[in-house]
PDB file of N, CA and C in Angstrom:
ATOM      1  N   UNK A   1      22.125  -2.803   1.670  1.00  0.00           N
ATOM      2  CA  UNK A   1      21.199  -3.135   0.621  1.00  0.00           C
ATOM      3  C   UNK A   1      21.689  -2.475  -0.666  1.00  0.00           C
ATOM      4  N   UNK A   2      21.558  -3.242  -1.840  1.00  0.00           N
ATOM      5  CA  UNK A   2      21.759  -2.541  -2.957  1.00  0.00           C
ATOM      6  C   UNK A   2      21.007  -1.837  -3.674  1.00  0.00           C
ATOM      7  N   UNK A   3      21.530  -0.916  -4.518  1.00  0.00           N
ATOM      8  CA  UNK A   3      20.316   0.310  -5.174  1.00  0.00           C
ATOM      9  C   UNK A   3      19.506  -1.244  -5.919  1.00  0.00           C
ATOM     10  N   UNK A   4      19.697  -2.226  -5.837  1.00  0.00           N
ATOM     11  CA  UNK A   4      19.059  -3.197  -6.952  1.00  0.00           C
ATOM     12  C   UNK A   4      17.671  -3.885  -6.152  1.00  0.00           C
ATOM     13  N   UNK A   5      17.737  -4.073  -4.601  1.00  0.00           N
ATOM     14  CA  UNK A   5      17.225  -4.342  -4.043  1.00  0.00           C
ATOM     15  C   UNK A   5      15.581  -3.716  -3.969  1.00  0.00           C
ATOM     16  N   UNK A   6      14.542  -4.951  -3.805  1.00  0.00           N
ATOM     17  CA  UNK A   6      13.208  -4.454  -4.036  1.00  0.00           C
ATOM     18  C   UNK A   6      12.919  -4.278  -2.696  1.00  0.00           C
ATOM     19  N   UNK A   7      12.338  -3.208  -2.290  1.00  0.00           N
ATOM     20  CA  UNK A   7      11.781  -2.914  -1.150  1.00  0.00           C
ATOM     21  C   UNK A   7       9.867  -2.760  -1.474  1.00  0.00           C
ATOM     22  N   UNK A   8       9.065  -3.904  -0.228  1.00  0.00           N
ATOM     23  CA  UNK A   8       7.740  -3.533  -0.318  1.00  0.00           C
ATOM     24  C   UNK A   8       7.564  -2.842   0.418  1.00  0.00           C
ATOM     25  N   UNK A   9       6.318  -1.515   0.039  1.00  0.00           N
ATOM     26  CA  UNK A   9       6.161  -0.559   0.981  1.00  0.00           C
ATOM     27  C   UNK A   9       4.446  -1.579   1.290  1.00  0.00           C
ATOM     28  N   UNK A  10       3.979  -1.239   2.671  1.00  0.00           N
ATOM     29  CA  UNK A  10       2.788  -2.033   2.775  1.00  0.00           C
ATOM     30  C   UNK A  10       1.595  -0.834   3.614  1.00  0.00           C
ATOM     31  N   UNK A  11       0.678  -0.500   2.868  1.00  0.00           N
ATOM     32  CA  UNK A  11      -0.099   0.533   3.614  1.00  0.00           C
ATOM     33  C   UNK A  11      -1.343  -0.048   4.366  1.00  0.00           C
ATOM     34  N   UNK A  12      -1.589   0.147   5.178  1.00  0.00           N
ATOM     35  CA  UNK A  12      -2.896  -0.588   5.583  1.00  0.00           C
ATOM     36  C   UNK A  12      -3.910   0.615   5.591  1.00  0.00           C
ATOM     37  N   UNK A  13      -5.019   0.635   5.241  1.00  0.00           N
ATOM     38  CA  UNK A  13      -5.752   1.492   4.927  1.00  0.00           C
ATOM     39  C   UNK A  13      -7.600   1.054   5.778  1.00  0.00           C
ATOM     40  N   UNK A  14      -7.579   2.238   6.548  1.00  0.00           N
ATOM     41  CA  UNK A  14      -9.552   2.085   6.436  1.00  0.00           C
ATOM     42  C   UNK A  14     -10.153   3.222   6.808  1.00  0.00           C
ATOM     43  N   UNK A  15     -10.785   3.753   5.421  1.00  0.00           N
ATOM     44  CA  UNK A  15     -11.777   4.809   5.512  1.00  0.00           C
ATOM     45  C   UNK A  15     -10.413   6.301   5.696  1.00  0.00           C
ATOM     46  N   UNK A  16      -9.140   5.901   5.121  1.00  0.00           N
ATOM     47  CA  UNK A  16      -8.405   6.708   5.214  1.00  0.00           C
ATOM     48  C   UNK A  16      -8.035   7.475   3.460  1.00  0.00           C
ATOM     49  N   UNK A  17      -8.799   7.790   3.300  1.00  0.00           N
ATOM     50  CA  UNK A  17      -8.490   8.523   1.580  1.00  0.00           C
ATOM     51  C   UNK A  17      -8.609   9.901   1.796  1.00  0.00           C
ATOM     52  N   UNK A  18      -8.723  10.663   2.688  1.00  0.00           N
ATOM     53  CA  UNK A  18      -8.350  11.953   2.786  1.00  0.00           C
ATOM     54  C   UNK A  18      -7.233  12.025   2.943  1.00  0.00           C
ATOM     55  N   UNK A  19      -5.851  10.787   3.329  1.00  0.00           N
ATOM     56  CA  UNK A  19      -4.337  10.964   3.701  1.00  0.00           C
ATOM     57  C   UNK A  19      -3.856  10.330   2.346  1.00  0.00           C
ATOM     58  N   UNK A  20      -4.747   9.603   1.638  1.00  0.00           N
ATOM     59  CA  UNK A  20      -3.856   8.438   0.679  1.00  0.00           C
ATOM     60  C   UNK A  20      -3.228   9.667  -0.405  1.00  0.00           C
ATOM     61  N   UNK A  21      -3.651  10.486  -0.697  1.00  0.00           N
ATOM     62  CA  UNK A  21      -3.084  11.626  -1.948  1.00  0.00           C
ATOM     63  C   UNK A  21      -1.565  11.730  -1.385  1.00  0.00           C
ATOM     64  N   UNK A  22      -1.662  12.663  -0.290  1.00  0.00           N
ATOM     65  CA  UNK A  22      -0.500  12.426   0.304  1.00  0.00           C
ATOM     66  C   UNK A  22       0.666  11.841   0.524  1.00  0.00           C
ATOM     67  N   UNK A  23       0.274  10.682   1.020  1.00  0.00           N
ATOM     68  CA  UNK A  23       1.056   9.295   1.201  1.00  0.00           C
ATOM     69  C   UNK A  23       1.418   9.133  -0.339  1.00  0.00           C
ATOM     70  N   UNK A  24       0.571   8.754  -0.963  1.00  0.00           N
ATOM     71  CA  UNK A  24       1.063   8.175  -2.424  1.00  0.00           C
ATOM     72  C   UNK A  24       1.735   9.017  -3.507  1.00  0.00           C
ATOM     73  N   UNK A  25       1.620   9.861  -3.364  1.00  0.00           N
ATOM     74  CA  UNK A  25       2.426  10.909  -3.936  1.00  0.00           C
ATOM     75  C   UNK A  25       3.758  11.098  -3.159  1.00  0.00           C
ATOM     76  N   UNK A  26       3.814  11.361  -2.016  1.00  0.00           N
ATOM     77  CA  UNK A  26       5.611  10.901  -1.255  1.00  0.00           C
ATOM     78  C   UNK A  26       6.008   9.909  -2.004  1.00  0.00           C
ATOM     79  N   UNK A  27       5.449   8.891  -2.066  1.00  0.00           N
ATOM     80  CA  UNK A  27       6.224   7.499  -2.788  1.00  0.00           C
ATOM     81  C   UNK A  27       6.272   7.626  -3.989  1.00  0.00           C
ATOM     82  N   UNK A  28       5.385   8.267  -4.786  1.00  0.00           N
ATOM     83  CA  UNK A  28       5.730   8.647  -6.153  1.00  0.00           C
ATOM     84  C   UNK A  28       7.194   9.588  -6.367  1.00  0.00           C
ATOM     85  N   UNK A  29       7.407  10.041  -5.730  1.00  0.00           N
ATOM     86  CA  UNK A  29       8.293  11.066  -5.761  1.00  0.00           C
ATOM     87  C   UNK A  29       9.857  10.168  -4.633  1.00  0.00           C
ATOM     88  N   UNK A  30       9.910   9.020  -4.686  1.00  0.00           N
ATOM     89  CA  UNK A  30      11.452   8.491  -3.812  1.00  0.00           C
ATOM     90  C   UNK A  30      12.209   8.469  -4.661  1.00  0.00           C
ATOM     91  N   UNK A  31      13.233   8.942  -4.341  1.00  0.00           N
ATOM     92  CA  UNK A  31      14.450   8.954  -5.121  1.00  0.00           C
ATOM     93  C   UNK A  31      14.675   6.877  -5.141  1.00  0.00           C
ATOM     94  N   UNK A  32      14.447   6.561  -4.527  1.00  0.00           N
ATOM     95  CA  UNK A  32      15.049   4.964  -4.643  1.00  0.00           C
ATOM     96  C   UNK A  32      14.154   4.527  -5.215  1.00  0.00           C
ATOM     97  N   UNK A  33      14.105   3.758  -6.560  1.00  0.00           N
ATOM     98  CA  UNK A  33      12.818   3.682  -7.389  1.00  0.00           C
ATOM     99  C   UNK A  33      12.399   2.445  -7.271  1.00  0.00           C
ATOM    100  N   UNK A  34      13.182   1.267  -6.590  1.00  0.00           N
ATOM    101  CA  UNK A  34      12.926   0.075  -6.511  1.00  0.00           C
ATOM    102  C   UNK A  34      12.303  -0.630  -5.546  1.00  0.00           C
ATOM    103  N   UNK A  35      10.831   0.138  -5.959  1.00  0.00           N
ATOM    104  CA  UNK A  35       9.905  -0.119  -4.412  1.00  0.00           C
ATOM    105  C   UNK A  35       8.505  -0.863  -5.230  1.00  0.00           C
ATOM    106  N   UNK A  36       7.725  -1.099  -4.586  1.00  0.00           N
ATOM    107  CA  UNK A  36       6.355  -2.140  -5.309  1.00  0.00           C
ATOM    108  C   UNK A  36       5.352  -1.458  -3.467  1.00  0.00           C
ATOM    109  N   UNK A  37       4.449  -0.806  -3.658  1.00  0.00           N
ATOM    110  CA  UNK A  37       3.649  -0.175  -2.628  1.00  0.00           C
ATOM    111  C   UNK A  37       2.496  -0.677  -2.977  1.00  0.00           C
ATOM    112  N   UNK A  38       2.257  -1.216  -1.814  1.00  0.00           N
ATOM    113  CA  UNK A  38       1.204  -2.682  -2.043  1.00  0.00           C
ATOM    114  C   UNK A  38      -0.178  -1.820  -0.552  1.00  0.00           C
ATOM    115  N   UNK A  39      -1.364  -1.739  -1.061  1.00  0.00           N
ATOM    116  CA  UNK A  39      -2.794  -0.936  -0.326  1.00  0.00           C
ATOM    117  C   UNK A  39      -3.422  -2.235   0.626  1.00  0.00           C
ATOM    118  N   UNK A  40      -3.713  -2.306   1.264  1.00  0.00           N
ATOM    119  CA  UNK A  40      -4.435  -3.379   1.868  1.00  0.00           C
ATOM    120  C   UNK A  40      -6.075  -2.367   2.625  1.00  0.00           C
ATOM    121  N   UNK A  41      -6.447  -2.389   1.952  1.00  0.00           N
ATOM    122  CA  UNK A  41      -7.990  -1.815   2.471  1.00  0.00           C
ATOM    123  C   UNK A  41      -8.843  -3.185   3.642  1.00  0.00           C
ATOM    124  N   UNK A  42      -8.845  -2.084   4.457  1.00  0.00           N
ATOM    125  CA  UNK A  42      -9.830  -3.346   5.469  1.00  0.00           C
ATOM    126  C   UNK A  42     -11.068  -2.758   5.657  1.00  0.00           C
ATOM    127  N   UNK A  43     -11.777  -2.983   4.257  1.00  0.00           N
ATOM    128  CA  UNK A  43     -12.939  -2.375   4.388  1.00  0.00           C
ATOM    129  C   UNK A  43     -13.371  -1.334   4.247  1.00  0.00           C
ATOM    130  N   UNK A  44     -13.142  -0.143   3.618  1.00  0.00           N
ATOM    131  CA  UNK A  44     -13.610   1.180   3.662  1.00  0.00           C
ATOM    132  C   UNK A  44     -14.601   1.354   3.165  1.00  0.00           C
ATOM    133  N   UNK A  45     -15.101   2.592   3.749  1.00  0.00           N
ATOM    134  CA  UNK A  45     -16.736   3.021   3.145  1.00  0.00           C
ATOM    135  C   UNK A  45     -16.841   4.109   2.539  1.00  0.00           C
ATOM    136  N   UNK A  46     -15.331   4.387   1.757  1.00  0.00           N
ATOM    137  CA  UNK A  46     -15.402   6.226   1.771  1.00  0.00           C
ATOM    138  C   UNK A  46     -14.562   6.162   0.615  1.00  0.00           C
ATOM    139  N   UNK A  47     -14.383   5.358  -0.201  1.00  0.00           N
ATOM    140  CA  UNK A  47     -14.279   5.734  -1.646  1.00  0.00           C
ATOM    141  C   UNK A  47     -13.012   5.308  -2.025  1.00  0.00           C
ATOM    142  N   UNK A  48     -12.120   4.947  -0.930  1.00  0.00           N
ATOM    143  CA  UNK A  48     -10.554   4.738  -0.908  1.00  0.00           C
ATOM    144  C   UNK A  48     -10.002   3.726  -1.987  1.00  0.00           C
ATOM    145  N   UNK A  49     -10.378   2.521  -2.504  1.00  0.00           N
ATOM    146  CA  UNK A  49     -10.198   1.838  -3.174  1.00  0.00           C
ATOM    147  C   UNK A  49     -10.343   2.156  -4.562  1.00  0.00           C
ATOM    148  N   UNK A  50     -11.352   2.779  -4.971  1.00  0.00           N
ATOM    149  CA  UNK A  50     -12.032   3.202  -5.900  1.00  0.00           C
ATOM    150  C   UNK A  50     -10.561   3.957  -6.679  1.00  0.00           C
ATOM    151  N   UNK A  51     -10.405   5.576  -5.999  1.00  0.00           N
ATOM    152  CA  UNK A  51      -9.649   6.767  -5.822  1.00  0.00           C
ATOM    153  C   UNK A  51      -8.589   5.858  -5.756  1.00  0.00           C
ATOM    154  N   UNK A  52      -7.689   5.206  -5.224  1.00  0.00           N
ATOM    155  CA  UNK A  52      -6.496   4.384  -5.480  1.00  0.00           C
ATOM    156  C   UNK A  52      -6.370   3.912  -6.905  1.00  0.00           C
ATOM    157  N   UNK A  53      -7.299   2.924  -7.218  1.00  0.00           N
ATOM    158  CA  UNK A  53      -7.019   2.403  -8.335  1.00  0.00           C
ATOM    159  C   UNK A  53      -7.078   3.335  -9.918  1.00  0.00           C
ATOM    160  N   UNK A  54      -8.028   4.722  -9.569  1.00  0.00           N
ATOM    161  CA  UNK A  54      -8.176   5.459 -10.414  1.00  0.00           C
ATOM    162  C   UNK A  54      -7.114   6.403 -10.642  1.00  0.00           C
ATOM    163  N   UNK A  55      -6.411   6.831  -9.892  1.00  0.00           N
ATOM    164  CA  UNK A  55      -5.136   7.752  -9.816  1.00  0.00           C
ATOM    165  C   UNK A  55      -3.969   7.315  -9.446  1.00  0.00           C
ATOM    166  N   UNK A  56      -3.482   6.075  -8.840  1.00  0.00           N
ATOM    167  CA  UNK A  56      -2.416   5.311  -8.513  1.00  0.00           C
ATOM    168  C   UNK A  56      -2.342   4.027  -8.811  1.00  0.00           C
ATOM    169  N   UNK A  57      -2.326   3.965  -9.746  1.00  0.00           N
ATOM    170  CA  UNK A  57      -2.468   2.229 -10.909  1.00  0.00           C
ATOM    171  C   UNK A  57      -1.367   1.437 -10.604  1.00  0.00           C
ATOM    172  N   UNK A  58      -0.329   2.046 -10.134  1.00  0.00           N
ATOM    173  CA  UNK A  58       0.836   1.809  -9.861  1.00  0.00           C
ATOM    174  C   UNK A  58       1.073   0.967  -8.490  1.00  0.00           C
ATOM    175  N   UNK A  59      -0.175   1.119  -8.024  1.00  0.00           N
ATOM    176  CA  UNK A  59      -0.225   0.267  -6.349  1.00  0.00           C
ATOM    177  C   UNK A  59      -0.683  -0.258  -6.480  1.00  0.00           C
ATOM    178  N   UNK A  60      -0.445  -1.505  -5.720  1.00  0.00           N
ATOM    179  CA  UNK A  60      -1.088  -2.691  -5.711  1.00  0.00           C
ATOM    180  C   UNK A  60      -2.019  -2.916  -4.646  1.00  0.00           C
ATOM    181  N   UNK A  61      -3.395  -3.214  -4.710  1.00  0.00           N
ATOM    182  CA  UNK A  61      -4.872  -3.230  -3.765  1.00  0.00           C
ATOM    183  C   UNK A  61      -5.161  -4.647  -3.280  1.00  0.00           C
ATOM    184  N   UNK A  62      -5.382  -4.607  -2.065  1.00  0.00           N
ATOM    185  CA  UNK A  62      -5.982  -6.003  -2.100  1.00  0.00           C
ATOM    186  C   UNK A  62      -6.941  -5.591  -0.398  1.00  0.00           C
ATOM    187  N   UNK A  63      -8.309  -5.853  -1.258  1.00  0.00           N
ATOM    188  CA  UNK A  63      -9.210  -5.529  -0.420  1.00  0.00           C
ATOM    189  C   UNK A  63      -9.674  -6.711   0.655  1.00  0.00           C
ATOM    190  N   UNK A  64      -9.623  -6.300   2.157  1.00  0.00           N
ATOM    191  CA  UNK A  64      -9.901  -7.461   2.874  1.00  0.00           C
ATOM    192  C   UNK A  64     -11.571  -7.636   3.101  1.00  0.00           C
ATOM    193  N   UNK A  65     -11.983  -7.031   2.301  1.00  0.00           N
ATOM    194  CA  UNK A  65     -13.892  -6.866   2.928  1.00  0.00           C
ATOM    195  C   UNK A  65     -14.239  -6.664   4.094  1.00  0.00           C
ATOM    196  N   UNK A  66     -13.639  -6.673   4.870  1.00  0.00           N
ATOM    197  CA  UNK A  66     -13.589  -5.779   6.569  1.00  0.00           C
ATOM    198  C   UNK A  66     -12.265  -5.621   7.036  1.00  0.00           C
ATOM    199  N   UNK A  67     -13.167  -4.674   8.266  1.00  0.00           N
ATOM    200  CA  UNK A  67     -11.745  -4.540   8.714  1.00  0.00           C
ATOM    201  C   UNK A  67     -10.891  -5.874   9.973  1.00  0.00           C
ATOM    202  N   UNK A  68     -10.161  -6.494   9.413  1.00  0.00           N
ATOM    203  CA  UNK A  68      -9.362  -6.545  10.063  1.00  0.00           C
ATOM    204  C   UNK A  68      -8.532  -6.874  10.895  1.00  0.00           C
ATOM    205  N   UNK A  69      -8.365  -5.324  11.347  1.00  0.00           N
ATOM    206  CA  UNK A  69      -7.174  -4.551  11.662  1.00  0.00           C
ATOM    207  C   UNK A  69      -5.674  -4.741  11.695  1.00  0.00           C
ATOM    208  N   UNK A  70      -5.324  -3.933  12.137  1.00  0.00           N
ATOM    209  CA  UNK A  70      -3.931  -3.401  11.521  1.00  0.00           C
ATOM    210  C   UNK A  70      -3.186  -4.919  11.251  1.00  0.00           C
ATOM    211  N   UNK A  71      -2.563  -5.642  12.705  1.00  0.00           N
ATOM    212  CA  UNK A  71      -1.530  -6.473  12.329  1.00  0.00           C
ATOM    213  C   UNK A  71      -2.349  -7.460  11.388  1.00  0.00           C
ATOM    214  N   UNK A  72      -3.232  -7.985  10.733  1.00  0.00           N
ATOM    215  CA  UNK A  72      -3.584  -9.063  10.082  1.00  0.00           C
ATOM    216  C   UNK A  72      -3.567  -8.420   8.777  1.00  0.00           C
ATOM    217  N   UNK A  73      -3.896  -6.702   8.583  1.00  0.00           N
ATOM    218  CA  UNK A  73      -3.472  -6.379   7.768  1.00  0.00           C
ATOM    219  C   UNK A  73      -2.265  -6.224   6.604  1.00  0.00           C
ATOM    220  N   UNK A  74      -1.789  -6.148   8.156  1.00  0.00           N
ATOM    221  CA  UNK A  74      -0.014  -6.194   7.440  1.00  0.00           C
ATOM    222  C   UNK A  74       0.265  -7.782   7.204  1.00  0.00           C
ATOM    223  N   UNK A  75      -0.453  -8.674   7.801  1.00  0.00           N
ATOM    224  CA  UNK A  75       0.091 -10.233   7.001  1.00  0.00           C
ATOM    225  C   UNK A  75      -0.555 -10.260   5.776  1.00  0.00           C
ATOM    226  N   UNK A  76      -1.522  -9.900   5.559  1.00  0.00           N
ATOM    227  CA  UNK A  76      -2.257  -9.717   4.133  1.00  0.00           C
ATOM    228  C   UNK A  76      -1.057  -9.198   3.111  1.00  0.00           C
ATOM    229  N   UNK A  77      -1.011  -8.068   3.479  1.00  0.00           N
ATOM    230  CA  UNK A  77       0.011  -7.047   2.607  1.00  0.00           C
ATOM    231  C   UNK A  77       1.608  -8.347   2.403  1.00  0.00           C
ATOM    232  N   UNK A  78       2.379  -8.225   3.538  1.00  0.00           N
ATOM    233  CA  UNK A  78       3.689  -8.840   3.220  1.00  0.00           C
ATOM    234  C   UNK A  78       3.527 -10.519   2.693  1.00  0.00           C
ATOM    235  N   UNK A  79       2.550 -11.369   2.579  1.00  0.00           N
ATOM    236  CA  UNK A  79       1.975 -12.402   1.848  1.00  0.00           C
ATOM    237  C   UNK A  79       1.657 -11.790   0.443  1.00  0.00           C
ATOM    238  N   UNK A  80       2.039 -10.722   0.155  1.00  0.00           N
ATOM    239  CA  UNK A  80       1.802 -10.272  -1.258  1.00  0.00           C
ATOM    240  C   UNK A  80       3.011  -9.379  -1.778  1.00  0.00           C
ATOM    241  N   UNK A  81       4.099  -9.570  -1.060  1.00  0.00           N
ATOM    242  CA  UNK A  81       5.079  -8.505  -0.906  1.00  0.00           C
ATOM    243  C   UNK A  81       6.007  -9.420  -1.589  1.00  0.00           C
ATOM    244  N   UNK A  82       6.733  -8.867  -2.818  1.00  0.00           N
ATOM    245  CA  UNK A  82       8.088  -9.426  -3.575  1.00  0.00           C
ATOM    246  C   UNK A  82       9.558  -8.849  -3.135  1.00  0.00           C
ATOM    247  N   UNK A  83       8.819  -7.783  -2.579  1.00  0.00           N
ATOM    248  CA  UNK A  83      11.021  -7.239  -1.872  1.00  0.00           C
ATOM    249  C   UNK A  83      11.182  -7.845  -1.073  1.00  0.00           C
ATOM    250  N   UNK A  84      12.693  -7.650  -1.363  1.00  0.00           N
ATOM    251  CA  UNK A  84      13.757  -8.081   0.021  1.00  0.00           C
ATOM    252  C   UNK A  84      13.695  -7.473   1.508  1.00  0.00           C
ATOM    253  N   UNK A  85      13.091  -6.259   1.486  1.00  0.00           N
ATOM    254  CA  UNK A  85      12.734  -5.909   2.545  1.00  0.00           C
ATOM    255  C   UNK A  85      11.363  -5.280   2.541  1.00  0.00           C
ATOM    256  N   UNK A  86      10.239  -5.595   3.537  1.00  0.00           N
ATOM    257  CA  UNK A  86       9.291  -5.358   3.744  1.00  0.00           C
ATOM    258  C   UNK A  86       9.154  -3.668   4.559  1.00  0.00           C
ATOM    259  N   UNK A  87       8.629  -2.576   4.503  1.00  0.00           N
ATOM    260  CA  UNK A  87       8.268  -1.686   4.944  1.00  0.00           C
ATOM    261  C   UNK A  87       6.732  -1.284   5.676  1.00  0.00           C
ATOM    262  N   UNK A  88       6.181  -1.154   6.550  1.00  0.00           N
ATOM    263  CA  UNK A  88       4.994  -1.162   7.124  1.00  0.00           C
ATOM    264  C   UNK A  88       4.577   0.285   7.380  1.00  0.00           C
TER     265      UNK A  88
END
């Protein structure tokens, strides 16, 4: 792959915003800058979306209004994904 190459990172998220600081800050900080980190919320009740969009503007949200879960999540996410390689 080339340093030119877009990589999507794809998070699936529910009721998980005590880890997202974490997580999103690792990716803030990759040395390979040619990434697009795309949130897929399935529903949370705990503020996660909110706290994303307020401190990480830089990610891209797309709320499923429930959950779910995981693998339909991740078709949500990579149906919204522009890199060449998808990350889960």
């Amino acid at each position: 792959m080339s340093s030119a190459s877009k990589v999507s990172i794809v998070i699936i998220n529910h009721n998980g915003r005590e880890h997202l600081e974490t997580c999103l800050n690792s990716l803030a900080t990759q040395t390979y800058k040619s990434i697009e980190v795309i949130l897929v919320d399935n529903g949370s009740s705990d503020g996660s979306v909110d706290y994303v969009k307020k401190f990480f503007s830089w990610v891209k949200v797309f709320e499923s209004g429930i959950n779910v879960g995981y693998a339909l999540g991740c078709n949500i996410g990579a149906s919204h994904a522009n890199g060449e390689s998808i990350i889960f």
